[in-house]
N, C-alpha and C. Protein backbone atom coordinates (compact mmCIF):
# COMPACT_ATOMS: atom_id res chain seq x y z
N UNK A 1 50.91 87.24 62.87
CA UNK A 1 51.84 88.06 62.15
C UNK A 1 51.42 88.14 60.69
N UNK A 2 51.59 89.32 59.77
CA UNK A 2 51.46 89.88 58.90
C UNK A 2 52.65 89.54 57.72
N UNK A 3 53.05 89.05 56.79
CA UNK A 3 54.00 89.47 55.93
C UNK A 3 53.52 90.28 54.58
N UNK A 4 54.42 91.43 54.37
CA UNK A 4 53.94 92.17 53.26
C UNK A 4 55.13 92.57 52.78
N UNK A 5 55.10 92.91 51.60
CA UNK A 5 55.30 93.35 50.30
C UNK A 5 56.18 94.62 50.96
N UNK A 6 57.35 95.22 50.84
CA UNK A 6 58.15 96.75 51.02
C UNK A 6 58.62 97.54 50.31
N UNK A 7 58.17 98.64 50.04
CA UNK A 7 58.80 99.99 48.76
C UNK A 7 59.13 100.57 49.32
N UNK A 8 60.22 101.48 48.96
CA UNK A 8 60.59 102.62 49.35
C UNK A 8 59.17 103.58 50.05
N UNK A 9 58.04 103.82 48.94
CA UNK A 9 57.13 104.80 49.64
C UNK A 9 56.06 103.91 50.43
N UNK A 10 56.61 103.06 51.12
CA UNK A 10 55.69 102.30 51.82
C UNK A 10 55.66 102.87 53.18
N UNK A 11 54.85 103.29 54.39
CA UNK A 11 55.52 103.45 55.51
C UNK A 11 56.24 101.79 56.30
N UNK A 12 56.31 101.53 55.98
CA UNK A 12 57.16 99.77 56.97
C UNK A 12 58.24 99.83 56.40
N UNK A 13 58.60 100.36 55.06
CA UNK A 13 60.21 100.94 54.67
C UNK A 13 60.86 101.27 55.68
N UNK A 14 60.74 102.28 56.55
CA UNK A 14 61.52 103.00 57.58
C UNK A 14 62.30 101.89 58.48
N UNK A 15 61.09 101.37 59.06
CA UNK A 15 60.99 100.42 60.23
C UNK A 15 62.38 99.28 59.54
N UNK A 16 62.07 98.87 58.13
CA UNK A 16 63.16 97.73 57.71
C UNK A 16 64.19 98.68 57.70
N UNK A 17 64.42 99.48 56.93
CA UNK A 17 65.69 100.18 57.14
C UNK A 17 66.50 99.97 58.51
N UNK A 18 65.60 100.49 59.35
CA UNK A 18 66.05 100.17 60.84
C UNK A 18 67.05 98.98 60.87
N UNK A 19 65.88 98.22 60.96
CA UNK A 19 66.62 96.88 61.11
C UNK A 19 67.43 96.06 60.26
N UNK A 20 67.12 96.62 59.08
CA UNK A 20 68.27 95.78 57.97
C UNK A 20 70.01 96.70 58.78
N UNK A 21 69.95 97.83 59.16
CA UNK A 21 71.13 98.34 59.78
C UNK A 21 71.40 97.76 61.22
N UNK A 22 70.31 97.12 61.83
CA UNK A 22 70.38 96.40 63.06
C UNK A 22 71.52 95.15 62.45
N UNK A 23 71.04 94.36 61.40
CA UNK A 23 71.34 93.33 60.70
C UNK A 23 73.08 93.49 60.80
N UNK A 24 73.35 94.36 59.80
CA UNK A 24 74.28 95.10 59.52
C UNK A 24 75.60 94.67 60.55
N UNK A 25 75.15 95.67 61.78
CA UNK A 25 75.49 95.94 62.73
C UNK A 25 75.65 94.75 63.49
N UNK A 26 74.90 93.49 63.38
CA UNK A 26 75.08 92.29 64.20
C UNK A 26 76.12 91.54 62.73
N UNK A 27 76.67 91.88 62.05
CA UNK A 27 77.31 91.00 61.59
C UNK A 27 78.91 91.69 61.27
N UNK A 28 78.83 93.00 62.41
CA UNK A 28 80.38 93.57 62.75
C UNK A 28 80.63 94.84 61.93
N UNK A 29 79.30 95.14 61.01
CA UNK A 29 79.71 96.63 60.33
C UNK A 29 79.07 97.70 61.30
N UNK A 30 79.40 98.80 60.89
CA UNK A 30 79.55 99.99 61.40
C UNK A 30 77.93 100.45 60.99
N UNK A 31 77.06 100.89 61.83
CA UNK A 31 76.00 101.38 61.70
C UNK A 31 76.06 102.80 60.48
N UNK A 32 75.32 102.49 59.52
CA UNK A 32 74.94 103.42 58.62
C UNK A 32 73.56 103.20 58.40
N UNK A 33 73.07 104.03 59.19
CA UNK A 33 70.90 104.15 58.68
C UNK A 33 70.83 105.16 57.40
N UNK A 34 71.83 106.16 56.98
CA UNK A 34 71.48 106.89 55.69
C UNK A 34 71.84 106.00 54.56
N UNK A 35 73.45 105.82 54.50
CA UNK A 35 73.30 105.00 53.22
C UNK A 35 72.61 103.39 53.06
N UNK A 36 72.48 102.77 54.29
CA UNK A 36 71.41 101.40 54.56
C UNK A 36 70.06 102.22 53.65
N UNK A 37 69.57 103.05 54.12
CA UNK A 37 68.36 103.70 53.45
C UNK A 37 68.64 104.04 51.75
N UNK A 38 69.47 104.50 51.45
CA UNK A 38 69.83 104.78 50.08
C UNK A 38 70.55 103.57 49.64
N UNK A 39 70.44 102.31 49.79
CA UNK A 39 71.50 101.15 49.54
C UNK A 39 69.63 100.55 48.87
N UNK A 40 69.23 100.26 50.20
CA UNK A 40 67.60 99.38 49.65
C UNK A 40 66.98 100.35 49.07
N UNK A 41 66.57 101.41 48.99
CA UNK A 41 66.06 102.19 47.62
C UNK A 41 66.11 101.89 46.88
N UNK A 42 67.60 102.27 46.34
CA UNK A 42 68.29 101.57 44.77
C UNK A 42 68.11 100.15 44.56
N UNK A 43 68.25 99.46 45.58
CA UNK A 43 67.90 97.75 45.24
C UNK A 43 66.75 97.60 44.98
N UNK A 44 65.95 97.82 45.88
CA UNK A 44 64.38 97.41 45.55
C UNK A 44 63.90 98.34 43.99
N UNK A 45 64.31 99.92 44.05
CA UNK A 45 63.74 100.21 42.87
C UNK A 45 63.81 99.95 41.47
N UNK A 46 65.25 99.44 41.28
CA UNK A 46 65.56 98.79 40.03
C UNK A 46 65.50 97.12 40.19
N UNK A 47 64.60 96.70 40.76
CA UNK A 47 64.17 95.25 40.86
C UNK A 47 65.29 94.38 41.33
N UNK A 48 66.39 94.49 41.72
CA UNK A 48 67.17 93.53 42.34
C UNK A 48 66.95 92.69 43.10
N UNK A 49 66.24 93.51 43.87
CA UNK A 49 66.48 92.75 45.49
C UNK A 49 64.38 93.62 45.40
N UNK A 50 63.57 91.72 46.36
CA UNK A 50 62.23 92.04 46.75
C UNK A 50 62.73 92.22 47.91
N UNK A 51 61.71 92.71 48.73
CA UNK A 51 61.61 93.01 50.35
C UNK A 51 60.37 92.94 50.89
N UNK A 52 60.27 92.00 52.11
CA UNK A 52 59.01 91.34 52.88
C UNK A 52 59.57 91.54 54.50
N UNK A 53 58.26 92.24 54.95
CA UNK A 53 58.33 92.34 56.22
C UNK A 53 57.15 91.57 57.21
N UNK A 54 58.09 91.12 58.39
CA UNK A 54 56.80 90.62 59.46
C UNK A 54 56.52 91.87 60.22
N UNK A 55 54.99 91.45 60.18
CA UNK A 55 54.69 92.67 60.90
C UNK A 55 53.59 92.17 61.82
N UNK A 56 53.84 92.42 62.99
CA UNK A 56 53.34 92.31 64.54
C UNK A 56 52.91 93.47 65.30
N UNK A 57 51.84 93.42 65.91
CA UNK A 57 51.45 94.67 66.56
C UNK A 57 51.52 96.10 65.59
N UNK A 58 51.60 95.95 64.93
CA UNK A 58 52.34 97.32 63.93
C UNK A 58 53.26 97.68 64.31
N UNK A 59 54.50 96.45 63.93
CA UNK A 59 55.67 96.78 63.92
C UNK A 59 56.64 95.73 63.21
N UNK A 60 57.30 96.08 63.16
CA UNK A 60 58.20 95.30 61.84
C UNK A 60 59.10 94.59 62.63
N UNK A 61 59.20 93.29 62.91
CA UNK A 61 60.11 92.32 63.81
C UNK A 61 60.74 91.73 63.24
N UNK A 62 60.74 91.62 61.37
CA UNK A 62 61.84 90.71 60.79
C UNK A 62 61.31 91.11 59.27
N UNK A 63 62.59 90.55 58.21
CA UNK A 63 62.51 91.20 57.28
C UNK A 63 63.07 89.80 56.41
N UNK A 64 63.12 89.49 54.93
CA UNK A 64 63.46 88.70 54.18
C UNK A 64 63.50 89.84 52.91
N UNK A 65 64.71 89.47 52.39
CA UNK A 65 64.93 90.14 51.00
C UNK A 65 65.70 88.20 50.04
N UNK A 66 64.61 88.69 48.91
CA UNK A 66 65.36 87.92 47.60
C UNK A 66 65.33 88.35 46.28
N UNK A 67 66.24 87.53 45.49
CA UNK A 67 66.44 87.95 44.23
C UNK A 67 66.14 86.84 43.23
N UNK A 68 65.57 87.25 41.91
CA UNK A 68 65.06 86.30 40.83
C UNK A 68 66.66 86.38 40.13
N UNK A 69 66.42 84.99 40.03
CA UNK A 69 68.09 84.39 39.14
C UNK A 69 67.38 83.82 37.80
N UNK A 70 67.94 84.14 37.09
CA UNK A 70 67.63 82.92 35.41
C UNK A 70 68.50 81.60 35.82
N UNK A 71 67.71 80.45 35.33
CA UNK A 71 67.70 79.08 35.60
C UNK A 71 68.00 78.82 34.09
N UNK A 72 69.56 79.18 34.00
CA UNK A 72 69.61 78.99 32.13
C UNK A 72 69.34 77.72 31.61
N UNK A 73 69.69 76.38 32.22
CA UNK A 73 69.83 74.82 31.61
C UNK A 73 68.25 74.78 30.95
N UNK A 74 67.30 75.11 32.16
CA UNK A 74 66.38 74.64 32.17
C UNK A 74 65.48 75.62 31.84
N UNK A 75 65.85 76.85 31.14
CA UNK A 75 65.08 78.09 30.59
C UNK A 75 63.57 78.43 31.67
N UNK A 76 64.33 78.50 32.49
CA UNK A 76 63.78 79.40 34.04
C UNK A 76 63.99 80.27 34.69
N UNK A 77 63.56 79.95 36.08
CA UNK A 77 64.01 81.15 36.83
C UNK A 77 63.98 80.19 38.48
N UNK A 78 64.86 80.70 39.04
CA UNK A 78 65.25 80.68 40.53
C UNK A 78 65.19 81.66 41.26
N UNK A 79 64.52 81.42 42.57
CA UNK A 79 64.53 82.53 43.79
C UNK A 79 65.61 82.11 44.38
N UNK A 80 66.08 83.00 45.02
CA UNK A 80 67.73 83.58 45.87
C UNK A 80 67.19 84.23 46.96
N UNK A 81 66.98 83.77 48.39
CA UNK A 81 67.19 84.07 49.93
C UNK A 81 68.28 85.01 49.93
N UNK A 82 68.21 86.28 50.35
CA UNK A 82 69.63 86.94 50.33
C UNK A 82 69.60 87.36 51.58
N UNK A 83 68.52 87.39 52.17
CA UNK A 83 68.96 87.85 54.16
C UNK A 83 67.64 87.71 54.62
N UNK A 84 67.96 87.05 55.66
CA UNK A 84 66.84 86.74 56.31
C UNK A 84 67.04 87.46 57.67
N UNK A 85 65.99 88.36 58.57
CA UNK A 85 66.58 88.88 59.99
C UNK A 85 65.78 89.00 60.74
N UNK A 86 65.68 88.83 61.80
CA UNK A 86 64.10 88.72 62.77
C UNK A 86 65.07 89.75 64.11
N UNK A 87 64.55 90.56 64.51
CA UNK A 87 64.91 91.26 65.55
C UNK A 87 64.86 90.34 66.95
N UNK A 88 66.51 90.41 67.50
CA UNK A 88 66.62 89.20 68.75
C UNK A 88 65.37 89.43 69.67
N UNK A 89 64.89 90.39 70.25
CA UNK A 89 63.53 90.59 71.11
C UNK A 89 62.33 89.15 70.67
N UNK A 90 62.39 88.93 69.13
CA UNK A 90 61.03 88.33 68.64
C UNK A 90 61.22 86.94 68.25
N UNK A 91 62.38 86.60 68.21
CA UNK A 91 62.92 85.39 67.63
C UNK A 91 62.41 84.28 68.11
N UNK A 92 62.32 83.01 67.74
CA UNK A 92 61.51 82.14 67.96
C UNK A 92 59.88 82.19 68.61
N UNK A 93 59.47 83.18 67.63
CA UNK A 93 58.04 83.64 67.42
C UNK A 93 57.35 82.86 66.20
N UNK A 94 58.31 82.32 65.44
CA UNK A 94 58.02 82.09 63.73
C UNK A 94 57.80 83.17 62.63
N UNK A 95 58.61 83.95 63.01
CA UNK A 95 58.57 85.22 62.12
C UNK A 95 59.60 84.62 60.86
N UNK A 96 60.67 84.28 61.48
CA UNK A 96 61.65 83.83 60.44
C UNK A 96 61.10 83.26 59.43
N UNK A 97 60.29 82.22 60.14
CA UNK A 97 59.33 80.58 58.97
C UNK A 97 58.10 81.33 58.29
N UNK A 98 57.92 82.32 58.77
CA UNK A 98 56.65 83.07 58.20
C UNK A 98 57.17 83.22 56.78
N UNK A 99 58.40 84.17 57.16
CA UNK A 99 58.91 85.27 55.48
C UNK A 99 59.58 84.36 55.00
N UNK A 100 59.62 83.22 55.13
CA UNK A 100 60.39 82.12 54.34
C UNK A 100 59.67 81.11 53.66
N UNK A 101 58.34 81.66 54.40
CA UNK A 101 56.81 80.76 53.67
C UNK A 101 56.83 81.81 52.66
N UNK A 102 56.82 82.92 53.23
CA UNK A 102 56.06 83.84 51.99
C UNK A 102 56.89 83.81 50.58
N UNK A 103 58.33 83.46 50.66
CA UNK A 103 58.97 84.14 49.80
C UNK A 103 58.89 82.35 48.86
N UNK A 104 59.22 81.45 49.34
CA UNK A 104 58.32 80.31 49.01
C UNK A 104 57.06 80.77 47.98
N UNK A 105 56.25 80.83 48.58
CA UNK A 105 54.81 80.45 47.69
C UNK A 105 55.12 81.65 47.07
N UNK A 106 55.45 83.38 46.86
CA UNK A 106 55.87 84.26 45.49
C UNK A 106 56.28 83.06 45.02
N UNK A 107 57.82 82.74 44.91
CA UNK A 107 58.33 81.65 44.11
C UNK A 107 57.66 80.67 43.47
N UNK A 108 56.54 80.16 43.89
CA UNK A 108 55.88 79.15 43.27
C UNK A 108 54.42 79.69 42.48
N UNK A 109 54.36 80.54 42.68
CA UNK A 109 53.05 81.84 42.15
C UNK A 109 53.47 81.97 41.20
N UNK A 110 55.01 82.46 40.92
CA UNK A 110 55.70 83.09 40.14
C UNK A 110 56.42 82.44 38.66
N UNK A 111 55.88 80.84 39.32
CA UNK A 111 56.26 79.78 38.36
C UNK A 111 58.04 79.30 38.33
N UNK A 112 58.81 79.88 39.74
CA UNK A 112 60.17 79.71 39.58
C UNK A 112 60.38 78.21 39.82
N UNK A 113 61.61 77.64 39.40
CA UNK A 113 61.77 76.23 39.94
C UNK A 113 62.34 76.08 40.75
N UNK A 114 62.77 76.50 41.62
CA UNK A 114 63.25 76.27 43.10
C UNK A 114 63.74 77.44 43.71
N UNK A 115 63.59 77.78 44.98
CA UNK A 115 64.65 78.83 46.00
C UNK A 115 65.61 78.25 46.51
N UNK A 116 66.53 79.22 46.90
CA UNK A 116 67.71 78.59 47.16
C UNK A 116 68.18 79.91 48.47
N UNK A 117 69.15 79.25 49.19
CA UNK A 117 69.86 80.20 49.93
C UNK A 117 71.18 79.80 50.31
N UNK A 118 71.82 80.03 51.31
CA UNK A 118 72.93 79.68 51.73
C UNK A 118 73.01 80.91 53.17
N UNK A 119 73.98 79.84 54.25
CA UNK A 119 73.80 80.26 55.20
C UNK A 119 75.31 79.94 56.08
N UNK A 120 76.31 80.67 57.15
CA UNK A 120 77.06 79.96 57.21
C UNK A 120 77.32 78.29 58.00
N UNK A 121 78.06 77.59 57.96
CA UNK A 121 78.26 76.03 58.35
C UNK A 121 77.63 75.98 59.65
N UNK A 122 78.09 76.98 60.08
CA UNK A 122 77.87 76.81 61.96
C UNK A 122 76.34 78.18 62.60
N UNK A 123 75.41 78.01 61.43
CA UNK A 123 74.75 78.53 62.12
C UNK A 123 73.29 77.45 62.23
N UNK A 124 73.78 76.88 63.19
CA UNK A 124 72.89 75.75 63.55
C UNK A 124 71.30 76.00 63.63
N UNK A 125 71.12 77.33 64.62
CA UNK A 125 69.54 77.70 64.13
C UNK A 125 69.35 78.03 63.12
N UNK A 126 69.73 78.56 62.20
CA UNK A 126 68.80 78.76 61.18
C UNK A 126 68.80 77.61 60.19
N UNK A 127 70.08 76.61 59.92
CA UNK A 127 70.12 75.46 59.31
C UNK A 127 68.88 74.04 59.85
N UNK A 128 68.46 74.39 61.19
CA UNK A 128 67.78 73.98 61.73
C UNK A 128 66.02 74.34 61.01
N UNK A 129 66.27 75.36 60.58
CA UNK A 129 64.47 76.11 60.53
C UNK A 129 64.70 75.39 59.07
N UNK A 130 65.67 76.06 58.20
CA UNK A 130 65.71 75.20 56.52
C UNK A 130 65.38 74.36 56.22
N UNK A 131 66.35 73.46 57.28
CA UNK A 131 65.92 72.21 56.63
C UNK A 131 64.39 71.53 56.91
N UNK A 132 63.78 71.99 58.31
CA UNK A 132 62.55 71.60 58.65
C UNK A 132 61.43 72.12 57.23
N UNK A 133 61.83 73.26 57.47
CA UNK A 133 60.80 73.78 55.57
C UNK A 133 61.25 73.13 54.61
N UNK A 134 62.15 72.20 54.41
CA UNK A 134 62.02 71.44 53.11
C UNK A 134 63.73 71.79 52.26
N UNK A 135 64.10 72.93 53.15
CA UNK A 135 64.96 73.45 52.09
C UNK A 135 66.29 72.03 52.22
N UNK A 136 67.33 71.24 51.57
CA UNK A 136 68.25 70.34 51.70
C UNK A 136 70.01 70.56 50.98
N UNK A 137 70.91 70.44 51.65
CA UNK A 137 72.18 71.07 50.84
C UNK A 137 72.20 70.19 49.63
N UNK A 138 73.43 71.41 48.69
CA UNK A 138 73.15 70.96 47.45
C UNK A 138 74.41 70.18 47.67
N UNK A 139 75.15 68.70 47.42
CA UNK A 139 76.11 67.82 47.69
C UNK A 139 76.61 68.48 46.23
N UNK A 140 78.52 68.45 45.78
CA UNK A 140 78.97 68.71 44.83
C UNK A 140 79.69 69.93 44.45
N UNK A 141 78.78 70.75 45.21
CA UNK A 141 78.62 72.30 44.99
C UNK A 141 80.06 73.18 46.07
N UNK A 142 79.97 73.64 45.65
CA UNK A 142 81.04 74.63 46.46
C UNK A 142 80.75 75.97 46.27
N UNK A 143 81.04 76.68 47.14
CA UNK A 143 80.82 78.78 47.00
C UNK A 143 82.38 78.97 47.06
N UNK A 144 82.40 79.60 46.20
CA UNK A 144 83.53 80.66 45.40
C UNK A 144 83.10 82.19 45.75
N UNK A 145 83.74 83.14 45.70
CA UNK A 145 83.82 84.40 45.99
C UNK A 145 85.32 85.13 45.43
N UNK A 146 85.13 85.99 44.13
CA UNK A 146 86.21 86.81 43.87
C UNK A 146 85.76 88.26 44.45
N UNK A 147 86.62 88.74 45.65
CA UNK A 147 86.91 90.04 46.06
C UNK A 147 86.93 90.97 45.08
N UNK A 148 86.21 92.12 44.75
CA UNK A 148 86.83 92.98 43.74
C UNK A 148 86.81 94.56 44.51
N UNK A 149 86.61 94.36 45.91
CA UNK A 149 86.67 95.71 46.46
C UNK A 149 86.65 95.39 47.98
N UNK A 150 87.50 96.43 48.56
CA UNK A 150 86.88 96.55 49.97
C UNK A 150 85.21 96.38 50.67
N UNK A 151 84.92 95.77 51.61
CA UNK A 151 83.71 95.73 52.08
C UNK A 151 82.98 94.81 52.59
């Protein structure tokens, strides 16, 4: 398997689109492939959000998007895991551990001091793959979330 780099004028754009709305769609929203397509445009083009695809046979079986955070204490920077998705057909292929290597070593290329993600309590496989790569919970910490809109 392949992991690469995704732009809008890339052709493997399409293919993630796809599946970031596959994603979507497995987590109870309503299939939208136009605005999913006009959602990662705007993310990726104004640098928010990177995008890395596995690519198999010439075809796109899983996708990782993250985001660079400032590491203010320590006048840095942090990588942010923001979705990780491997199409159910391919799963336990190591596609997942692939784009989670890759987005890893950017991060450490990149000179950041640590990645980070979060995942929910009870999703045992993928807390399973984390922690084997090294990743460990942060004890202390808690996630907060203020609602400011439908969605």
């Amino acid at each position: 398997m392949t992991v690469v780099a995704v732009h809008p004028a890339q052709p493997p754009f399409d293919e993630v689109v796809d599946l970031f709305d596959a994603y979507r769609v497995h987590y109870g929203l309503p299939a939208a492939p136009a605005a999913t397509h006009r959602w990662l445009t705007e993310q990726i083009t104004a640098g928010r959000l990177g995008v890395a695809a596995g690519v198999r046979d010439g075809r796109v079986h899983g996708f990782v998007t993250s985001s660079v955070l400032p590491a203010s204490l320590l006048l840095g920077t942090a990588w942010m895991v923001r979705d990780l998705y491997v199409d159910p057909a391919h799963r336990r292929a190591g596609i997942a551990r692939d784009l989670l290597r890759h987005v890893v070593d950017e991060a450490r290329a990149a000179g950041a001091l640590r990645v980070s993600l979060q995942t929910e309590t009870g999703n045992t496989t993928a807390l399973s793959l984390y922690t084997r790569l090294g990743f460990q919970p942060v004890d202390g910490l808690r996630s907060l979330n203020l609602p400011l809109a439908p969605g």
